[in-house]
PDB file of N, CA and C in Angstrom:
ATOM      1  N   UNK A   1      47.704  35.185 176.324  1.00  0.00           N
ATOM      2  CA  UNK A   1      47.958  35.354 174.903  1.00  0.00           C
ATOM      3  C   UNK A   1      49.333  34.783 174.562  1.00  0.00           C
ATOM      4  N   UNK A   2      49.197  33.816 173.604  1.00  0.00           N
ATOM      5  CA  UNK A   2      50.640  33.416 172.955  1.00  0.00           C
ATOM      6  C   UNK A   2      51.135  34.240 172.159  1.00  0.00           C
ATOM      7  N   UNK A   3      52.640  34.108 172.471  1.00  0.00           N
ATOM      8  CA  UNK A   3      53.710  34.376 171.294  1.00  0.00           C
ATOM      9  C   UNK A   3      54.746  33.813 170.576  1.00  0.00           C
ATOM     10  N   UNK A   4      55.172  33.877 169.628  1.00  0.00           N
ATOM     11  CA  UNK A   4      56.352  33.183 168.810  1.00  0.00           C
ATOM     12  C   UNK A   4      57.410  33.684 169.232  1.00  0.00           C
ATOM     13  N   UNK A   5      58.531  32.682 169.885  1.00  0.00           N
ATOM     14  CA  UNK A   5      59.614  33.400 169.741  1.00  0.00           C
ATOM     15  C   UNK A   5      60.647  32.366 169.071  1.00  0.00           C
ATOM     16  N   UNK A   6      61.965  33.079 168.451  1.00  0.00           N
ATOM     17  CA  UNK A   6      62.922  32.801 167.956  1.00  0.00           C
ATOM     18  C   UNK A   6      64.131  32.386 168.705  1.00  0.00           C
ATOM     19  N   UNK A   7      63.911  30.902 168.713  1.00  0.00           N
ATOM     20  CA  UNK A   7      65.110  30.272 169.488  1.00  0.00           C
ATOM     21  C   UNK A   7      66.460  30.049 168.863  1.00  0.00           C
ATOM     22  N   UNK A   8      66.778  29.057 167.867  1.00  0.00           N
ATOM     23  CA  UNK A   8      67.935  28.792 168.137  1.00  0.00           C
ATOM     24  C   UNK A   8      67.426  28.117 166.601  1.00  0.00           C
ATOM     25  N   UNK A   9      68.839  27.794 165.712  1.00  0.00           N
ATOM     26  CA  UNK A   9      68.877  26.995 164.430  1.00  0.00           C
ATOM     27  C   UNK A   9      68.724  25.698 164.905  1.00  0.00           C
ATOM     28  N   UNK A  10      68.240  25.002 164.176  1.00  0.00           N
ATOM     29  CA  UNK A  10      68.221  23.534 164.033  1.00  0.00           C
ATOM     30  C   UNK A  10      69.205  22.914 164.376  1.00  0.00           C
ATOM     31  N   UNK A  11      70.048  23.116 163.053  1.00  0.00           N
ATOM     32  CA  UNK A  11      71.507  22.642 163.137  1.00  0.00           C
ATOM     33  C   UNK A  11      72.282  22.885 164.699  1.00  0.00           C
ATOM     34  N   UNK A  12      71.713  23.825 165.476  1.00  0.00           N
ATOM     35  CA  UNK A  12      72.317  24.076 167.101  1.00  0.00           C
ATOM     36  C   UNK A  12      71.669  22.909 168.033  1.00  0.00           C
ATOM     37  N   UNK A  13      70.664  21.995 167.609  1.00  0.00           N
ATOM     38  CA  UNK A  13      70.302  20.724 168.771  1.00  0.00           C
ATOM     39  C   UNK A  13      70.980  19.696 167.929  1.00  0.00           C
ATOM     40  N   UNK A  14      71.709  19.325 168.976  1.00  0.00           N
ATOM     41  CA  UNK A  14      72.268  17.552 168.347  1.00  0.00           C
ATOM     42  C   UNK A  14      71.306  16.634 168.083  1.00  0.00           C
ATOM     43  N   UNK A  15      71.378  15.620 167.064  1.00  0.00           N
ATOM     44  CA  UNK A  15      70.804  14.943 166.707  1.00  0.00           C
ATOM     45  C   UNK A  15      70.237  13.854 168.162  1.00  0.00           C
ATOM     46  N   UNK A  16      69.827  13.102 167.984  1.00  0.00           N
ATOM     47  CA  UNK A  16      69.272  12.160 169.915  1.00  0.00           C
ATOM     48  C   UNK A  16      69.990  13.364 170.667  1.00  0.00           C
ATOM     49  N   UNK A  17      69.344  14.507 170.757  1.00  0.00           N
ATOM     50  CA  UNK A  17      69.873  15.223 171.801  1.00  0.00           C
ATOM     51  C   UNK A  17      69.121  16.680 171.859  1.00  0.00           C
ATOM     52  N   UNK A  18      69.451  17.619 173.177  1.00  0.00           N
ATOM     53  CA  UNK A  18      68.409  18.321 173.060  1.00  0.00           C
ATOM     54  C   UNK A  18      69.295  19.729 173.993  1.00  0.00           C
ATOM     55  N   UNK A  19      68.851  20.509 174.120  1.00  0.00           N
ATOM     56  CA  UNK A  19      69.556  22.546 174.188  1.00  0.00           C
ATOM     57  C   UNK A  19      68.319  22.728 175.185  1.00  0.00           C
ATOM     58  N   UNK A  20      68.768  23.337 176.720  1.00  0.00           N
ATOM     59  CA  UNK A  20      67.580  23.793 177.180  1.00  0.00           C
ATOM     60  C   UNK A  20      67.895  25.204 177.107  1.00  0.00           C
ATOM     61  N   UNK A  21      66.250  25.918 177.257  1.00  0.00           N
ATOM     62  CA  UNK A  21      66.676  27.490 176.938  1.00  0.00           C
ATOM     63  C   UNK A  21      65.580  27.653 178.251  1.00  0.00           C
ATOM     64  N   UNK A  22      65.570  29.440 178.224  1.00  0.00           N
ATOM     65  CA  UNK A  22      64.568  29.719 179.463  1.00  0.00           C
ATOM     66  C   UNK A  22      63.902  31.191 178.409  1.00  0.00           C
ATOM     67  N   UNK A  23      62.855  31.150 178.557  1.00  0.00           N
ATOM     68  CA  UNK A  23      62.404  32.514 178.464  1.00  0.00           C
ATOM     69  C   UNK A  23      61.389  32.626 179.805  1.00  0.00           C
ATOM     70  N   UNK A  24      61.434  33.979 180.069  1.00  0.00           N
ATOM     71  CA  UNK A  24      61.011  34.217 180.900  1.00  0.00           C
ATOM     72  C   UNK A  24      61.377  33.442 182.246  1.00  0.00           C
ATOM     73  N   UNK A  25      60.314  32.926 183.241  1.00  0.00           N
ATOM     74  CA  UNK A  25      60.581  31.762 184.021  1.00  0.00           C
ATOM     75  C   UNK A  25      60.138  30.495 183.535  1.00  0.00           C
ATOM     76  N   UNK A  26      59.994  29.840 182.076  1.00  0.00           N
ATOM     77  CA  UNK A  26      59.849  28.870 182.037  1.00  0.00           C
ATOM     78  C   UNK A  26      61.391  28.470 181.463  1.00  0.00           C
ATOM     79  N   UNK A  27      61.443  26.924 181.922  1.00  0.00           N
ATOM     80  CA  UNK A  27      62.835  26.542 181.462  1.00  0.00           C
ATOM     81  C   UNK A  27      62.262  25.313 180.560  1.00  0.00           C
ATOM     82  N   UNK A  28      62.527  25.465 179.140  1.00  0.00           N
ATOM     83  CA  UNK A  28      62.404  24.583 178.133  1.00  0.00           C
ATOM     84  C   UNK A  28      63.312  23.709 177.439  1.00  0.00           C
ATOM     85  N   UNK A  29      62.983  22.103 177.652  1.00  0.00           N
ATOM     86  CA  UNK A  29      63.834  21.408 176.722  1.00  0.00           C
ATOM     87  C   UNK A  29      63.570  21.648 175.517  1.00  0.00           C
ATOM     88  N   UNK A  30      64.612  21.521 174.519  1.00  0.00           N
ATOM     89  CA  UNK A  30      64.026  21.136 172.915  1.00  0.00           C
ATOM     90  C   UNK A  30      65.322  20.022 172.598  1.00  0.00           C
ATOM     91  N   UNK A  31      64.107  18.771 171.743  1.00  0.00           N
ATOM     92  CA  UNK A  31      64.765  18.097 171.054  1.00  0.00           C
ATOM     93  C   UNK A  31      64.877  17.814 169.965  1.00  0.00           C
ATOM     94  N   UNK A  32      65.589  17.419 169.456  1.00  0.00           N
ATOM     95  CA  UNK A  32      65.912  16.717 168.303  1.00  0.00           C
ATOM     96  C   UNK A  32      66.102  14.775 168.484  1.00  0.00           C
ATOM     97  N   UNK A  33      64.851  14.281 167.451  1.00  0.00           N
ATOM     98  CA  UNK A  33      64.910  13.090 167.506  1.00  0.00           C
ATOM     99  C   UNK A  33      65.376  12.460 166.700  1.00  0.00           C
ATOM    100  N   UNK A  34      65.855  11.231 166.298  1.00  0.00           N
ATOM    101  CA  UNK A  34      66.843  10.801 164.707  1.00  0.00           C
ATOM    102  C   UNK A  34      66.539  10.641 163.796  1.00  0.00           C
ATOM    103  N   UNK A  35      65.142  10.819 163.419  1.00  0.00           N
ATOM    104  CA  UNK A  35      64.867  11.704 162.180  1.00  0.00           C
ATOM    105  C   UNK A  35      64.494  12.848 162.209  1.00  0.00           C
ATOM    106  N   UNK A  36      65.188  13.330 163.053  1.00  0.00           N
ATOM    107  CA  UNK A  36      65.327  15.041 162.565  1.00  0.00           C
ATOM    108  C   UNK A  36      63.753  16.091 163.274  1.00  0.00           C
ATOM    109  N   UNK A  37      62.941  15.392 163.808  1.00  0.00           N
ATOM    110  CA  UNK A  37      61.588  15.777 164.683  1.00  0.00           C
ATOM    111  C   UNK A  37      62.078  16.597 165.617  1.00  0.00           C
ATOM    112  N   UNK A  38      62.055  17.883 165.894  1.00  0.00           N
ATOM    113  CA  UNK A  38      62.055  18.676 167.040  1.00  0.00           C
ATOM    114  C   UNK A  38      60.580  19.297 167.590  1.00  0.00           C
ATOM    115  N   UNK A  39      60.979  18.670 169.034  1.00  0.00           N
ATOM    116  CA  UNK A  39      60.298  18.383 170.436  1.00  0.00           C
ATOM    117  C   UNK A  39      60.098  19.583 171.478  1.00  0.00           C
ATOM    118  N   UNK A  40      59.365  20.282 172.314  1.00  0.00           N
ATOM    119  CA  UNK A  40      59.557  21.198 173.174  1.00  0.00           C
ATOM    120  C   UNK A  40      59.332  21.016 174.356  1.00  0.00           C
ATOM    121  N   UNK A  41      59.664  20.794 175.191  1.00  0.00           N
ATOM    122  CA  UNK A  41      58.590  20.493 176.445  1.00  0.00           C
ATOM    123  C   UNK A  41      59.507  20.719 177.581  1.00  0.00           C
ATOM    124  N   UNK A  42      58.026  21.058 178.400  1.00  0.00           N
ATOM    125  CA  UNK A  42      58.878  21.891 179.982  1.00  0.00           C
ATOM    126  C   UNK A  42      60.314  20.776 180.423  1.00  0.00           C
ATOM    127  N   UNK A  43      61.415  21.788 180.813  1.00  0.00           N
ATOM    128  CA  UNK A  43      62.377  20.839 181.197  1.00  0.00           C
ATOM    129  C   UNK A  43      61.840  19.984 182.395  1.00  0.00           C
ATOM    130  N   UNK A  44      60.832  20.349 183.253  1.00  0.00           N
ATOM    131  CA  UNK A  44      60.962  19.457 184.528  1.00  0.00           C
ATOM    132  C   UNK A  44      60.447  18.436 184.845  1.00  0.00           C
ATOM    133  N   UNK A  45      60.884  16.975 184.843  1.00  0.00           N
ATOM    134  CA  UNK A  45      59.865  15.853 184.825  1.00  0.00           C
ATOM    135  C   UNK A  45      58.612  16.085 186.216  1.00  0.00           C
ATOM    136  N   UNK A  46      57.541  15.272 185.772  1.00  0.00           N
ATOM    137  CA  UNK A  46      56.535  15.556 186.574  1.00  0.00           C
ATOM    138  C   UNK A  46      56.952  14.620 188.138  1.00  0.00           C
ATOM    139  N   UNK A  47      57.788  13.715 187.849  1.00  0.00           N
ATOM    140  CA  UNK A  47      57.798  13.119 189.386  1.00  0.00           C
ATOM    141  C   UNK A  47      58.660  13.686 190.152  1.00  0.00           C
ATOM    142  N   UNK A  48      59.982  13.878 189.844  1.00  0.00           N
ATOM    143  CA  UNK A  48      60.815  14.304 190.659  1.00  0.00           C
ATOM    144  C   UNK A  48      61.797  15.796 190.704  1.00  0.00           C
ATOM    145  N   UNK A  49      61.263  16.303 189.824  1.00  0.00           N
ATOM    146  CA  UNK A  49      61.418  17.204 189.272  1.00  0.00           C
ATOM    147  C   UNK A  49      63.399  17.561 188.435  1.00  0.00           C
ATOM    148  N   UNK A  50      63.560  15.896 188.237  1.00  0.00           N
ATOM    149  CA  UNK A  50      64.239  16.205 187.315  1.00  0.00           C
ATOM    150  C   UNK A  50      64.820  17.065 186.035  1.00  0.00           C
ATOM    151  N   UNK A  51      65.677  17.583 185.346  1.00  0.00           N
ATOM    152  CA  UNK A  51      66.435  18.268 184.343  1.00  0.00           C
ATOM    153  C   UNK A  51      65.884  17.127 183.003  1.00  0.00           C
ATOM    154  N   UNK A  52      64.985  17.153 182.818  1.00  0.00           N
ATOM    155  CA  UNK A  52      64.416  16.267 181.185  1.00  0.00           C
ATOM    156  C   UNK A  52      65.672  16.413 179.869  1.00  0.00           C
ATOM    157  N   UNK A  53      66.386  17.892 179.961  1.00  0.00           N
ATOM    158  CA  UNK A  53      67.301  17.824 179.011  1.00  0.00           C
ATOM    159  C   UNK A  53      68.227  16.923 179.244  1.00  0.00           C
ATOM    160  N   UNK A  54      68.964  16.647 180.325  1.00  0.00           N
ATOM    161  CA  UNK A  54      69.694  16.049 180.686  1.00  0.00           C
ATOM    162  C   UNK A  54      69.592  14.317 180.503  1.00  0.00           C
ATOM    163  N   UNK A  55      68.499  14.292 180.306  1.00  0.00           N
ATOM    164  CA  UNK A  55      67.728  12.715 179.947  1.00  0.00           C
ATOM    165  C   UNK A  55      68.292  12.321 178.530  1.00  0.00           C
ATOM    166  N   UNK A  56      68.391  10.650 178.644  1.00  0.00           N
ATOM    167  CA  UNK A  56      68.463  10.048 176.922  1.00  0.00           C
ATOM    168  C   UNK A  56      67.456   9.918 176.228  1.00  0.00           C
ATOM    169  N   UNK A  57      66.958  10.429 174.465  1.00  0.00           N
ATOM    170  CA  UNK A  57      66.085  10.450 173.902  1.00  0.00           C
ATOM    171  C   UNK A  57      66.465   9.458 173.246  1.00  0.00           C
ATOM    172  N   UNK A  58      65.309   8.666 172.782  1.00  0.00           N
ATOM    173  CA  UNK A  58      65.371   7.459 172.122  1.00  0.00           C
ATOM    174  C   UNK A  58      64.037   7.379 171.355  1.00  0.00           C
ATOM    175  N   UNK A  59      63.860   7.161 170.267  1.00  0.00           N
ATOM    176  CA  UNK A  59      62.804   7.008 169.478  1.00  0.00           C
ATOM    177  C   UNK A  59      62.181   8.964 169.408  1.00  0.00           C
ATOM    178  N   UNK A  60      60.768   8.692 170.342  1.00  0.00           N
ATOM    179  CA  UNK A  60      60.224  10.170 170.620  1.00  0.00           C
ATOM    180  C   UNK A  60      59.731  10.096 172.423  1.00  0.00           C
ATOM    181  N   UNK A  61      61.015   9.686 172.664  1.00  0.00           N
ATOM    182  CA  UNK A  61      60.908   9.732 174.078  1.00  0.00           C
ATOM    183  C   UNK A  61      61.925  10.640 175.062  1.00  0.00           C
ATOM    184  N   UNK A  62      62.178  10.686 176.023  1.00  0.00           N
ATOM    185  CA  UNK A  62      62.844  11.233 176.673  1.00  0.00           C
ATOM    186  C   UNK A  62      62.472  10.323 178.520  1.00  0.00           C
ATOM    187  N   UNK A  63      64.117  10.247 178.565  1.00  0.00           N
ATOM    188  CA  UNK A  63      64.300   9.259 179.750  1.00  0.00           C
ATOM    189  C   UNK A  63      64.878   9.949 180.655  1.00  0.00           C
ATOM    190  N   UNK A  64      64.084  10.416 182.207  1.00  0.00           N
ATOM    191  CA  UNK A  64      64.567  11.424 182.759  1.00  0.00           C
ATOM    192  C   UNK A  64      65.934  10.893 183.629  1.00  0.00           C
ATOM    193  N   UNK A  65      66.803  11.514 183.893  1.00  0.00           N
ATOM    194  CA  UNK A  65      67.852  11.654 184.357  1.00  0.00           C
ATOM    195  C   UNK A  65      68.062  10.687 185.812  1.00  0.00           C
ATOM    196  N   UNK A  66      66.964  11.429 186.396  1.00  0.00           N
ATOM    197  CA  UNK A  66      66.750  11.408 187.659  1.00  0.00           C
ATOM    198  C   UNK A  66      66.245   9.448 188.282  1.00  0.00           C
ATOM    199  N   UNK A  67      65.033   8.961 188.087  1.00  0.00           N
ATOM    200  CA  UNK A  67      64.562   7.827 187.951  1.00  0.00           C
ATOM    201  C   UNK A  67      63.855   7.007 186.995  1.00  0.00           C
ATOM    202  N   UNK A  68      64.511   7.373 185.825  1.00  0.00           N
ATOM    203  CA  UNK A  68      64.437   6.378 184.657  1.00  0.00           C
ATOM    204  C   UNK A  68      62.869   6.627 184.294  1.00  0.00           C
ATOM    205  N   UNK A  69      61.728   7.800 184.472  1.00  0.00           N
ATOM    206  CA  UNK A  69      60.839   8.099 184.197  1.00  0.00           C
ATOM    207  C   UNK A  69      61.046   7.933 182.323  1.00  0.00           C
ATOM    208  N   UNK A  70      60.152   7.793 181.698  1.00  0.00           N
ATOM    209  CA  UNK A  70      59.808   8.050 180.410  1.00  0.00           C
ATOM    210  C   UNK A  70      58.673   8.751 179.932  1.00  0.00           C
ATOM    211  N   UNK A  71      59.331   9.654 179.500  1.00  0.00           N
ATOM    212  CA  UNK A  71      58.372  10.891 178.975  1.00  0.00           C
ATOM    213  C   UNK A  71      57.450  11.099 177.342  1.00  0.00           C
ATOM    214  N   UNK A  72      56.809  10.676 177.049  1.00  0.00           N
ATOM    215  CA  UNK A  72      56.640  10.909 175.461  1.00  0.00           C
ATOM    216  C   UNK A  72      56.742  12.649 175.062  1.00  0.00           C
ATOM    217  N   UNK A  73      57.308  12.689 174.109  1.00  0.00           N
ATOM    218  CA  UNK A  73      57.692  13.958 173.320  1.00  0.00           C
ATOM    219  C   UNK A  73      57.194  15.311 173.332  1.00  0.00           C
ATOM    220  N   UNK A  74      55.971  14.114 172.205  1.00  0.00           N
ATOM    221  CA  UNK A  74      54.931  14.710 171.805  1.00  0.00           C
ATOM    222  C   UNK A  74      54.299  15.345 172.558  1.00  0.00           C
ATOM    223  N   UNK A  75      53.575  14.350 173.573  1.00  0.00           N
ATOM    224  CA  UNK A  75      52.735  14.826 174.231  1.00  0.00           C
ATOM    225  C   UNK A  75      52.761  15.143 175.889  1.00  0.00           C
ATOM    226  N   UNK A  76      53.952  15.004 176.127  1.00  0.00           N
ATOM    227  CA  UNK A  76      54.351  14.613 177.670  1.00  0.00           C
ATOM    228  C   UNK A  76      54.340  14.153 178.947  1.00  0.00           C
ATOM    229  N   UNK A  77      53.113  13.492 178.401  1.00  0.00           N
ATOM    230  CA  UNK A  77      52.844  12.225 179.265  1.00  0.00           C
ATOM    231  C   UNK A  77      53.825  10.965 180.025  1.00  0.00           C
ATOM    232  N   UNK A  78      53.703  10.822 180.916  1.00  0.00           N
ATOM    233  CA  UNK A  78      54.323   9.794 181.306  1.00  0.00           C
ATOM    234  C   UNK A  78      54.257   8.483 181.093  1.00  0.00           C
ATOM    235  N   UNK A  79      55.078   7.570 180.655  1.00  0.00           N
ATOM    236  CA  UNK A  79      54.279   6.537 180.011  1.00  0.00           C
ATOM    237  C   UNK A  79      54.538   5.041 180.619  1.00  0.00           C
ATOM    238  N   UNK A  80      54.118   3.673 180.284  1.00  0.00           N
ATOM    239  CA  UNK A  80      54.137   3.071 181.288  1.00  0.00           C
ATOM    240  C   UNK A  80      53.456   3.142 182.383  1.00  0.00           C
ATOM    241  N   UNK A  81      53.657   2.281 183.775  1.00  0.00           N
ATOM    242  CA  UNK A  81      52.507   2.387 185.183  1.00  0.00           C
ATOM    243  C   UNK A  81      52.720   4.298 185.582  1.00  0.00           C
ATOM    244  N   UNK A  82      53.646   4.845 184.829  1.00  0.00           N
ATOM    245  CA  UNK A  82      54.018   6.173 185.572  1.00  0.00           C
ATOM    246  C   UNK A  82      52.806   7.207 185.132  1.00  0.00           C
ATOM    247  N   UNK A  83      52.786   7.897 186.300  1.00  0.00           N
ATOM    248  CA  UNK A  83      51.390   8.773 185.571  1.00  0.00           C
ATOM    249  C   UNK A  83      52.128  10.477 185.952  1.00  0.00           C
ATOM    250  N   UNK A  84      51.569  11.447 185.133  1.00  0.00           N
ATOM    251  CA  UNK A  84      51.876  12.902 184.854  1.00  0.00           C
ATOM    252  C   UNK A  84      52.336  12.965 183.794  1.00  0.00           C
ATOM    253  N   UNK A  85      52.499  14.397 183.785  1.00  0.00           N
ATOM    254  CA  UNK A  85      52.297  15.370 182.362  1.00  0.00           C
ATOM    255  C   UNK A  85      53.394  16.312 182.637  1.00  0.00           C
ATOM    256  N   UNK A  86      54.064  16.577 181.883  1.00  0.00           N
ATOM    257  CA  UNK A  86      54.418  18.248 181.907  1.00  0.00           C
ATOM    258  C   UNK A  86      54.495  19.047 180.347  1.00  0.00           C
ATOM    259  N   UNK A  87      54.208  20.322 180.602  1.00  0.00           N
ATOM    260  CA  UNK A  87      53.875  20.822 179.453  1.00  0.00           C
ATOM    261  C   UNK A  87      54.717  20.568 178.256  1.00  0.00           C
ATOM    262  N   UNK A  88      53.967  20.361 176.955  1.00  0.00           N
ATOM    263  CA  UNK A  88      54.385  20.740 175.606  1.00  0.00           C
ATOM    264  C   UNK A  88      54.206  22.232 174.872  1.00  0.00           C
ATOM    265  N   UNK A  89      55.227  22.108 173.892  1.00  0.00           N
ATOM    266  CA  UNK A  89      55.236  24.019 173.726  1.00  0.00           C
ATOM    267  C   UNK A  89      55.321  23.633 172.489  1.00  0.00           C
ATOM    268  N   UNK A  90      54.074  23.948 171.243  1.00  0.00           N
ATOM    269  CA  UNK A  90      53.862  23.672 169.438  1.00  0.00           C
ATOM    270  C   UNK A  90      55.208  24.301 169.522  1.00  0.00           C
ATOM    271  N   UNK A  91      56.001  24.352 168.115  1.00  0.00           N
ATOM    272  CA  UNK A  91      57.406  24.634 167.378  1.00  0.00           C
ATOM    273  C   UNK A  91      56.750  24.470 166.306  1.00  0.00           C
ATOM    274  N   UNK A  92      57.500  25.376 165.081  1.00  0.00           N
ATOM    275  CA  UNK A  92      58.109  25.505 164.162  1.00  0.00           C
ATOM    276  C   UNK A  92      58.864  25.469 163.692  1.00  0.00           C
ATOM    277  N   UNK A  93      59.318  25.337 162.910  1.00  0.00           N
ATOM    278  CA  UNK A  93      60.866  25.909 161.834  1.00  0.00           C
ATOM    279  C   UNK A  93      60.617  26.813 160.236  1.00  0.00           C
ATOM    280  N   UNK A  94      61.170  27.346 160.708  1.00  0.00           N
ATOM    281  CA  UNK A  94      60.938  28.563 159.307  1.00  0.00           C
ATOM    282  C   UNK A  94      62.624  28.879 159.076  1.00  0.00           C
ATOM    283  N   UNK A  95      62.830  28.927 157.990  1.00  0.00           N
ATOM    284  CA  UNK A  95      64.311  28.677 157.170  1.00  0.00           C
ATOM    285  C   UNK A  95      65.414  29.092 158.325  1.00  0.00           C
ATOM    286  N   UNK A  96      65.011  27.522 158.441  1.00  0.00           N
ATOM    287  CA  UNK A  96      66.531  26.932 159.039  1.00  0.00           C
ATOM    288  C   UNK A  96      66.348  26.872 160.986  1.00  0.00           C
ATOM    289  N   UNK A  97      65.309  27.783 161.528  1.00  0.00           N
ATOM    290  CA  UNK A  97      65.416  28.184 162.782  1.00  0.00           C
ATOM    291  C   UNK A  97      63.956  28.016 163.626  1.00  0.00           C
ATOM    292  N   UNK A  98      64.234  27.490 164.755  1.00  0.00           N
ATOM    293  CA  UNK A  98      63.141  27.156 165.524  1.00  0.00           C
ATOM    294  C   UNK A  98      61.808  28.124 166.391  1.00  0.00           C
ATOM    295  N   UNK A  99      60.789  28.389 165.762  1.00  0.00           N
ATOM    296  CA  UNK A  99      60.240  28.839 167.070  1.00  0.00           C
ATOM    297  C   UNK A  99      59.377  28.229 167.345  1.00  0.00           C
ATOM    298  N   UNK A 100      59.177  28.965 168.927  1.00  0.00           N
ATOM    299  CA  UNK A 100      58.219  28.362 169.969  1.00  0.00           C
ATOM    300  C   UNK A 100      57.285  29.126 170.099  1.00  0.00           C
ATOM    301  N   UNK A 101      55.911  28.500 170.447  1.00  0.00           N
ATOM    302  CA  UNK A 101      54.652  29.209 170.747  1.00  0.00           C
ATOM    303  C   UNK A 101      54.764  29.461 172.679  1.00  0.00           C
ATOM    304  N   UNK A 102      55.030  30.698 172.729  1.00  0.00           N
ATOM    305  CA  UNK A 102      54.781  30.443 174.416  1.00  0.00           C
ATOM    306  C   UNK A 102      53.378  31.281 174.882  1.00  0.00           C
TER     307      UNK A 102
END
């Protein structure tokens, strides 16, 4: 069963940039893309188990830290010859502040 929880204001993720949080034992990136699109998805890339926050976002991507993996956002797929997934988490914003469906 999912729940909503209440992360963090908007205005708290930098713009091309992203805040990891943990609830529970999952550890979640969230981004912010440069128009303003916020992103959720498991921090850990699927190959190497890179820190995804730690990665450069560019467009609605995310470039892992670790070996230049590219992640799409949205959907977290790996993209290019690279293949895997790691989870996406739906978001909201309701005045002014982010939640997550976990």
């Amino acid at each position: 069963m999912s729940k909503w929880y209440k992360i963090t204001e908007v205005e708290n993720i930098p713009l091309m940039g992203s805040r990891k949080v943990e609830i529970g034992d999952i550890e979640i990136a969230i981004f912010k893309t440069r128009d303003g699109s916020i992103f959720a998805i498991n921090n850990i890339c699927p190959h190497k188990k890179g820190k995804l926050s730690e990665g450069l976002v560019h467009e609605k991507i995310v470039t892992c830290p670790l070996h230049n993996w590219e992640i799409d956002l949205a959907s977290g797929e790996a993209l290019g010859n690279d293949t895997g997934c790691t989870n996406v988490y739906e978001n909201k914003i309701e005045e002014g502040f982010i939640f997550l469906n976990i």
